[in-house]
C-alpha atoms as a PDB file:
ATOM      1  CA  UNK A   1     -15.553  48.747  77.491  1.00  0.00           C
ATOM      2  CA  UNK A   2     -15.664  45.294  78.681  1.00  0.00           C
ATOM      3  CA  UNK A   3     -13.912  44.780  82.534  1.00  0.00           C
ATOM      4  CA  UNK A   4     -13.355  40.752  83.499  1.00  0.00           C
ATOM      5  CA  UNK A   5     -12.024  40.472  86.590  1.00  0.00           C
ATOM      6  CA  UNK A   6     -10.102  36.962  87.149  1.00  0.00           C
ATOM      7  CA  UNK A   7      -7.075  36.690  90.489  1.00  0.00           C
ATOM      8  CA  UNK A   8      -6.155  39.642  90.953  1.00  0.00           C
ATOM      9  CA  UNK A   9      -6.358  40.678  87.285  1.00  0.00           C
ATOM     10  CA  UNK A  10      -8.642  43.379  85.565  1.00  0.00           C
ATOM     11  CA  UNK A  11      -8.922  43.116  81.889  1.00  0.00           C
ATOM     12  CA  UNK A  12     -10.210  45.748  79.769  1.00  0.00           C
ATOM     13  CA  UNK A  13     -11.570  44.320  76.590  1.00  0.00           C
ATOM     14  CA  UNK A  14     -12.749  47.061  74.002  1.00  0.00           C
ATOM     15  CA  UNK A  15     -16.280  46.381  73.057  1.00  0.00           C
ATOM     16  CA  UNK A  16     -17.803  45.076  69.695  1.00  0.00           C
ATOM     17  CA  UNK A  17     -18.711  49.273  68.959  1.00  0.00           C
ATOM     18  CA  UNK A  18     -15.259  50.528  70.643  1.00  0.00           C
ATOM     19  CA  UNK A  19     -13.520  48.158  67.664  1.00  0.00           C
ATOM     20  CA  UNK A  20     -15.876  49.149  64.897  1.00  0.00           C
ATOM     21  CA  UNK A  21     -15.180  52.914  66.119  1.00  0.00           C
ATOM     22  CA  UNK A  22     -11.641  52.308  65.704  1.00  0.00           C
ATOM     23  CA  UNK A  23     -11.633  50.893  62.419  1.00  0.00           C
ATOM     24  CA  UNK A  24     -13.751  53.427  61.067  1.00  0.00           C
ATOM     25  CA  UNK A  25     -11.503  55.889  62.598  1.00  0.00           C
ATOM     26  CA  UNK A  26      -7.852  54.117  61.501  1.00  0.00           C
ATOM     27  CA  UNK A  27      -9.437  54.387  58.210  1.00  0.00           C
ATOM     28  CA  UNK A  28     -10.778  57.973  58.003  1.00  0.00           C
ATOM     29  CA  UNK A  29      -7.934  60.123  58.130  1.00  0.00           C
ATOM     30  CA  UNK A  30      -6.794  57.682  54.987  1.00  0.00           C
ATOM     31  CA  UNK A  31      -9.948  58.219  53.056  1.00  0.00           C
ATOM     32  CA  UNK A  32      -9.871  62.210  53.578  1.00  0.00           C
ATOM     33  CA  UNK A  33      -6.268  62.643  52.219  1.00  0.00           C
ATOM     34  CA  UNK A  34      -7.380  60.769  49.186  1.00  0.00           C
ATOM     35  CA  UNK A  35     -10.738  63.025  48.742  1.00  0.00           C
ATOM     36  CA  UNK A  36      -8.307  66.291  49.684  1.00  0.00           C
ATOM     37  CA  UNK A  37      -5.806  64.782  46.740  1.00  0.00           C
ATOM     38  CA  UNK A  38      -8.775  64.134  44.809  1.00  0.00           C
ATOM     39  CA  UNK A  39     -10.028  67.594  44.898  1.00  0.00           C
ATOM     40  CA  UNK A  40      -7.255  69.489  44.557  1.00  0.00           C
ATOM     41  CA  UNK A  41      -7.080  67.820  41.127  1.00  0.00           C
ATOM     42  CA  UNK A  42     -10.027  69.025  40.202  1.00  0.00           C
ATOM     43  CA  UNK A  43      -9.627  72.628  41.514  1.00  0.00           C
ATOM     44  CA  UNK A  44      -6.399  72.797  39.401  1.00  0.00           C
ATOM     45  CA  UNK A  45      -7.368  71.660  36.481  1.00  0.00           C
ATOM     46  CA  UNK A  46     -10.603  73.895  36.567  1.00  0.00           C
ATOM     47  CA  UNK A  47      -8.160  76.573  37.549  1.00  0.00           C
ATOM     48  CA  UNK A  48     -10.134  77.350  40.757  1.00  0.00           C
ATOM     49  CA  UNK A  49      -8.314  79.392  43.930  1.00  0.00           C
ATOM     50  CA  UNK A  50      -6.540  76.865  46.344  1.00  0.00           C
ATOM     51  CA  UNK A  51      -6.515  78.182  49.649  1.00  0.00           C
ATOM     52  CA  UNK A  52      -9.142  76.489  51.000  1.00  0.00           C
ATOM     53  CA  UNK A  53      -7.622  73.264  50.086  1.00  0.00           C
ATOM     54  CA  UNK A  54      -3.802  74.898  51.191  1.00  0.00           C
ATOM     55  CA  UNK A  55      -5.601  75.329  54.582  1.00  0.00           C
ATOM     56  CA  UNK A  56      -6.992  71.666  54.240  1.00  0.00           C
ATOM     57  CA  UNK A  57      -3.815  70.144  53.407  1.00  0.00           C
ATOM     58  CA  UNK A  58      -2.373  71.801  56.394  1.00  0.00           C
ATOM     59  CA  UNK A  59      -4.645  70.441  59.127  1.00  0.00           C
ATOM     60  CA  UNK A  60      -4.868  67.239  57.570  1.00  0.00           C
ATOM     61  CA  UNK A  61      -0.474  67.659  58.272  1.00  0.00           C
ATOM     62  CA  UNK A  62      -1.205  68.577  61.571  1.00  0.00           C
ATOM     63  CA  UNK A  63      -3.723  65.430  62.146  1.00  0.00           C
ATOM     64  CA  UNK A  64      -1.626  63.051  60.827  1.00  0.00           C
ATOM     65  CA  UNK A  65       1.806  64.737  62.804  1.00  0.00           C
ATOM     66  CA  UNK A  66      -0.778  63.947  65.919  1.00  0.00           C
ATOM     67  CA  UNK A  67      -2.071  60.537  65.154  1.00  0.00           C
ATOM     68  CA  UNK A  68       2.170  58.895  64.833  1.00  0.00           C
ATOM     69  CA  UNK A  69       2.989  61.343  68.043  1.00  0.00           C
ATOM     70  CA  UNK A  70      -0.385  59.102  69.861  1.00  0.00           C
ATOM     71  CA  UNK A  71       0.812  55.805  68.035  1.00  0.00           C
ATOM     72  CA  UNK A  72       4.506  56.233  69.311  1.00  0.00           C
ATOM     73  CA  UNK A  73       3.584  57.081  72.614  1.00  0.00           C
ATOM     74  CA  UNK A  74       0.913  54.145  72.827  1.00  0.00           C
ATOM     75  CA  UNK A  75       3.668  51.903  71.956  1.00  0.00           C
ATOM     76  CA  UNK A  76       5.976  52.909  74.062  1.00  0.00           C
ATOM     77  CA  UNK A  77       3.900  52.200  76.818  1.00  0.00           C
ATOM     78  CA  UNK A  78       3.254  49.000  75.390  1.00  0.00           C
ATOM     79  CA  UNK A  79       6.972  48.081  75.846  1.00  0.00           C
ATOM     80  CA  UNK A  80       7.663  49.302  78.928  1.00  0.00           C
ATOM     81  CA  UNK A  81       4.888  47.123  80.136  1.00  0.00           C
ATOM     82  CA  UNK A  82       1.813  49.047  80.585  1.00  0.00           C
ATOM     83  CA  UNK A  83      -0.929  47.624  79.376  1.00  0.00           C
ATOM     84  CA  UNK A  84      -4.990  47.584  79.358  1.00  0.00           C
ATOM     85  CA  UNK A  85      -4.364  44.639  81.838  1.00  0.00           C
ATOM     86  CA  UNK A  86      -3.264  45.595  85.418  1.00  0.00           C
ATOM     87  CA  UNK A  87      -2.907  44.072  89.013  1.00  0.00           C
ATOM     88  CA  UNK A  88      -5.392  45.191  91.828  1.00  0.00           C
END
């Protein structure tokens, strides 16, 4: 994290590897529900058991329930006017 101080102002400004980190996780929980949908194609059609990929299914549910729940909440702070800028 990058702190600049200016006034009475201290601005946090994510670094170059705190954004890459972010993308990279935005992206991930995308890219595992398409390998989970992926491979539960594959398991059904080769008639293989499915409750691995049940249990899968379910966390991935879980981490997704928990990933809006962090996005609302971030956002609501966001509107009410807390920010990664405050006053000293």
């Amino acid at each position: 994290m990058i702190v600049r101080q200016q006034g009475g102002l201290t601005e946090f400004i994510p670094s170059p590897r705190e954004k890459r980190d972010g993308v990279i996780r935005d992206n991930a929980l995308e890219l595992m529900a398409n390998l989970d949908a992926r491979l539960q194609r594959i398991e059904m059609e080769l008639d293989l058991p499915s409750e691995e990929a049940a249990a899968f299914t379910e966390i991935m549910k879980r981490i997704q329930q928990e990933e809006t729940e962090t996005r609302r909440i971030n956002r609501k702070l966001l509107d009410s006017g807390v920010s990664h800028t405050e006053r000293i």
